[in-house]
N, C-alpha and C. Protein backbone atom coordinates (compact mmCIF):
# COMPACT_ATOMS: atom_id res chain seq x y z
N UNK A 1 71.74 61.49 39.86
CA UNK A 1 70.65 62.17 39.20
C UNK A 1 70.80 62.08 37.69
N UNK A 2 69.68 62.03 36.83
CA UNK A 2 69.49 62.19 35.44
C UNK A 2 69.51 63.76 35.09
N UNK A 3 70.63 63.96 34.11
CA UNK A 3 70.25 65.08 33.59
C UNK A 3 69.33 64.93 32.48
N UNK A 4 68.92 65.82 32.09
CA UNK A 4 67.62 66.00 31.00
C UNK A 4 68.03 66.89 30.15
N UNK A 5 68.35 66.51 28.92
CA UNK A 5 68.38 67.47 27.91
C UNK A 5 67.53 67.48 26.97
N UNK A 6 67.10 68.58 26.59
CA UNK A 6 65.68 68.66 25.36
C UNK A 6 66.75 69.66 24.06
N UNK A 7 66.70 69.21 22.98
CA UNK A 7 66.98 70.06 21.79
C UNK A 7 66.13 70.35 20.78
N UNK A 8 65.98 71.63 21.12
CA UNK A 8 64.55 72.39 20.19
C UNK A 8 65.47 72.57 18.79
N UNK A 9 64.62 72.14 17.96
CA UNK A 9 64.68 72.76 16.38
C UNK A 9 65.61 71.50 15.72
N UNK A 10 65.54 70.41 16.12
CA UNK A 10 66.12 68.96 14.87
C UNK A 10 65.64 69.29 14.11
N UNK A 11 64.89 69.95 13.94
CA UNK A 11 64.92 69.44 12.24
C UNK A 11 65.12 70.16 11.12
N UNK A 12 66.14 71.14 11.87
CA UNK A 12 66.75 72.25 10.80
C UNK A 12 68.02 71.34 10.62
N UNK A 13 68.84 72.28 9.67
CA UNK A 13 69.89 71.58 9.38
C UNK A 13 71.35 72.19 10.78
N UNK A 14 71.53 73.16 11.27
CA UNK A 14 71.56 73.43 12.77
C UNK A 14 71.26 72.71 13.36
N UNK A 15 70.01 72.49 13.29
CA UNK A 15 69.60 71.73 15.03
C UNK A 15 69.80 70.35 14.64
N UNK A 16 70.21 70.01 13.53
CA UNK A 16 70.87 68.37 13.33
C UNK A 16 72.60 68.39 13.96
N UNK A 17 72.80 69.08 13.44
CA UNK A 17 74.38 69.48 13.48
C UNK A 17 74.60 69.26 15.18
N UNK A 18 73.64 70.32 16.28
CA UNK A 18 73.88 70.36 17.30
C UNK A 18 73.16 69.09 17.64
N UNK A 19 72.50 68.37 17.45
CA UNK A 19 72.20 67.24 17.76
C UNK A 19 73.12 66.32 17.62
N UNK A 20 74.27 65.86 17.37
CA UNK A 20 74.73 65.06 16.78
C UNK A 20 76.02 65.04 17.83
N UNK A 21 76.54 66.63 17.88
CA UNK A 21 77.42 66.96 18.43
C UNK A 21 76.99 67.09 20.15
N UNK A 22 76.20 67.09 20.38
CA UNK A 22 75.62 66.52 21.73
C UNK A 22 75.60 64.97 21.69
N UNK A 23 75.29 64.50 21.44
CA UNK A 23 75.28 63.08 21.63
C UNK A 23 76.61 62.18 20.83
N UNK A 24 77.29 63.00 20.43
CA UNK A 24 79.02 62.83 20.86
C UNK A 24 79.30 62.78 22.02
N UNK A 25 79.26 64.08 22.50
CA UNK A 25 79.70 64.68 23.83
C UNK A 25 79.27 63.77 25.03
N UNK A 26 77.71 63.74 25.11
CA UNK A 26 77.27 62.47 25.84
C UNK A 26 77.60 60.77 25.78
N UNK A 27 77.99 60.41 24.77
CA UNK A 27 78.54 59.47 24.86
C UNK A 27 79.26 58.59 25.69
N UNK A 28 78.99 57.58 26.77
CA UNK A 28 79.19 57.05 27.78
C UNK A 28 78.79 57.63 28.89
N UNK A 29 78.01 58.28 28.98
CA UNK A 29 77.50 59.05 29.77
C UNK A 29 75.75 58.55 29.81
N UNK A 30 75.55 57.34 29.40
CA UNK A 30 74.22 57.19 28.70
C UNK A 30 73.46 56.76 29.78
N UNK A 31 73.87 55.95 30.70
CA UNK A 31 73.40 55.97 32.42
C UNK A 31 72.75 56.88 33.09
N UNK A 32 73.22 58.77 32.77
CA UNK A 32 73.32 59.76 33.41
C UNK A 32 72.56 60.55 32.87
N UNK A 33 72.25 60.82 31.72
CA UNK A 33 71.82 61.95 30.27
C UNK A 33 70.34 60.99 29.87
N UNK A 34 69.68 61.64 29.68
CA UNK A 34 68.51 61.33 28.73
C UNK A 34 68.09 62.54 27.77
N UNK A 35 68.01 62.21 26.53
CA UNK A 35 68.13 63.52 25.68
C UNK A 35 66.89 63.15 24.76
N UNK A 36 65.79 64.39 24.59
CA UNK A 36 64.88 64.48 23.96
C UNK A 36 64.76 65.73 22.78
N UNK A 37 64.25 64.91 21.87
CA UNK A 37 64.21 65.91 20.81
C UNK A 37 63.09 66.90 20.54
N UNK A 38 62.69 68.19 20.42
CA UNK A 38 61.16 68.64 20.34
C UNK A 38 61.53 69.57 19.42
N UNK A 39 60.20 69.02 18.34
CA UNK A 39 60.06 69.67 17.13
C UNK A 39 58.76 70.43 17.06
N UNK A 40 57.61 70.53 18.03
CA UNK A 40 56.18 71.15 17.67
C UNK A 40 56.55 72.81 18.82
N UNK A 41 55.76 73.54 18.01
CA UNK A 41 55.30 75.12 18.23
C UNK A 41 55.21 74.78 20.18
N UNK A 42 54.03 74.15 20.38
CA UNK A 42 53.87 73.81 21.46
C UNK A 42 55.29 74.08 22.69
N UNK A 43 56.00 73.06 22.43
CA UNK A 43 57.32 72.81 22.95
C UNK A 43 58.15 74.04 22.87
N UNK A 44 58.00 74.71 21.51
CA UNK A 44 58.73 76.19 21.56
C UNK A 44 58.27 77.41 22.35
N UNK A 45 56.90 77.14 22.53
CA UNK A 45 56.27 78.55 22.93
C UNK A 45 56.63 78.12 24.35
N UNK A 46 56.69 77.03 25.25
CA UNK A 46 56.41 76.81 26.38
C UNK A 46 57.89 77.12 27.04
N UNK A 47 59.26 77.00 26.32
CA UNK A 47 59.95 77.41 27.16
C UNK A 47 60.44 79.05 26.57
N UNK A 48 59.74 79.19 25.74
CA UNK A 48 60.38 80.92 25.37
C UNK A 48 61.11 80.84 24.03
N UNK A 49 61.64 79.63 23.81
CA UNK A 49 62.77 79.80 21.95
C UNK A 49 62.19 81.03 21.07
N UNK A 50 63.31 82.00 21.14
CA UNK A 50 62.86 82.50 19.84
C UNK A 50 63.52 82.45 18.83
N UNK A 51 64.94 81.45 18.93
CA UNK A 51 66.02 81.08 17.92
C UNK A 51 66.06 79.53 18.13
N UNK A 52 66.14 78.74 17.05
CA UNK A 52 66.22 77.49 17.37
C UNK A 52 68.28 77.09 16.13
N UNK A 53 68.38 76.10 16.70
CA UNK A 53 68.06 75.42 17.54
C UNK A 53 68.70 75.82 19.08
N UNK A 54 67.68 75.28 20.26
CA UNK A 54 68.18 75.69 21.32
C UNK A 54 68.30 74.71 22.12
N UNK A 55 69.39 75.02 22.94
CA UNK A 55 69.19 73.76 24.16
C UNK A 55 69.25 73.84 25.23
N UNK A 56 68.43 72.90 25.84
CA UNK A 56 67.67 72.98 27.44
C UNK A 56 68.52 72.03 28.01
N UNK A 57 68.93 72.38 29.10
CA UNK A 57 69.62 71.12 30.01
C UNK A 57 68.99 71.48 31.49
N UNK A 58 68.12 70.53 32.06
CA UNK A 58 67.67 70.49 33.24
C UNK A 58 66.58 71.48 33.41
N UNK A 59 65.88 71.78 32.25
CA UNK A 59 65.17 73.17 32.33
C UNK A 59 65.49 74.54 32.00
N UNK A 60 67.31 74.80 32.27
CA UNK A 60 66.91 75.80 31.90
C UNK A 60 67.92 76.29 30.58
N UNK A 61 67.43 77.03 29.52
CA UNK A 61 68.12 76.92 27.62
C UNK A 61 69.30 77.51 28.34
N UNK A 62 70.35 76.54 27.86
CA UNK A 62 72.11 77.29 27.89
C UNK A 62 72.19 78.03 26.57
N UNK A 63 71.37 77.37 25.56
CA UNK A 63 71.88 78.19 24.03
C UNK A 63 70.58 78.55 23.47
N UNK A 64 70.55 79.51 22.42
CA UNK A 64 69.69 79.51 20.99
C UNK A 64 69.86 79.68 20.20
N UNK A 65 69.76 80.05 19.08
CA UNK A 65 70.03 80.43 17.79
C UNK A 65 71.37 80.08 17.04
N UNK A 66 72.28 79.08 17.84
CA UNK A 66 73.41 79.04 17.75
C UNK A 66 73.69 77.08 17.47
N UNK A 67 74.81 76.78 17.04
CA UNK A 67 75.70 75.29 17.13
C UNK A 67 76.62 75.55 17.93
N UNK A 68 76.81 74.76 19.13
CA UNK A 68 77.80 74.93 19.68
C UNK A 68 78.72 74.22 19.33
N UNK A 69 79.78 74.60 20.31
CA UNK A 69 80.94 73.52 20.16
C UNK A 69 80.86 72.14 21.15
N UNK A 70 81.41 71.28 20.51
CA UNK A 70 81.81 70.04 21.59
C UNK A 70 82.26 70.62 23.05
N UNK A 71 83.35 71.35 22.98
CA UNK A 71 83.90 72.18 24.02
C UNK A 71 82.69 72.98 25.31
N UNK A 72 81.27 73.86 24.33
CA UNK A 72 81.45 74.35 25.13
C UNK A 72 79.78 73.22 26.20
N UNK A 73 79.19 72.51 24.95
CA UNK A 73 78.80 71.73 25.37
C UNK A 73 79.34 70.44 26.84
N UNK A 74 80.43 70.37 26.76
CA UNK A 74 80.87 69.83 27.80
C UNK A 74 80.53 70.66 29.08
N UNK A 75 81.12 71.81 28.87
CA UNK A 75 81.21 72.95 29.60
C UNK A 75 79.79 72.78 30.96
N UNK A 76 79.04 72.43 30.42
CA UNK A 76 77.24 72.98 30.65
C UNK A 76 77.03 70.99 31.20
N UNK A 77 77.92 70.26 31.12
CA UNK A 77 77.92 68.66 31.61
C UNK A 77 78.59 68.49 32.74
N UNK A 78 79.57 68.96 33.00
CA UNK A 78 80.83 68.74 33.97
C UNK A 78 79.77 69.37 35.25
């Protein structure tokens, strides 16, 4: 199966940070992961964000308002 990850809010300086550090983490994993970026209101209102940046894996947000770590990002892959 494909996991699906969506990361709300690139285009803060956060949601770059956690962008980046996700697709570390994913790295060789690129077979498995497909990762999308969403930057419009639209995309925010529809899953609930009220802190960005947040991230969705498979539907449903593990984080918001927060950068995670490499660590705990794995965490939410395994």
């Amino acid at each position: 199966d494909i996991i699906k990850i969506k990361l709300v809010g690139t285009d803060t300086n956060n949601g770059m940070k956690l962008s980046k550090l996700v697709r570390q983490v994913v790295t060789g994993y690129d077979d498995t992961i497909k990762i999308q970026d969403l930057n419009d209101s639209t995309s925010i209102n529809k899953y609930g964000i009220t802190n960005t940046p947040a991230l969705i894996i498979d539907g449903v947000i593990v984080s918001q308002g927060k950068t995670m770590s490499t660590q705990e990002i794995q965490e939410f892959l395994i």
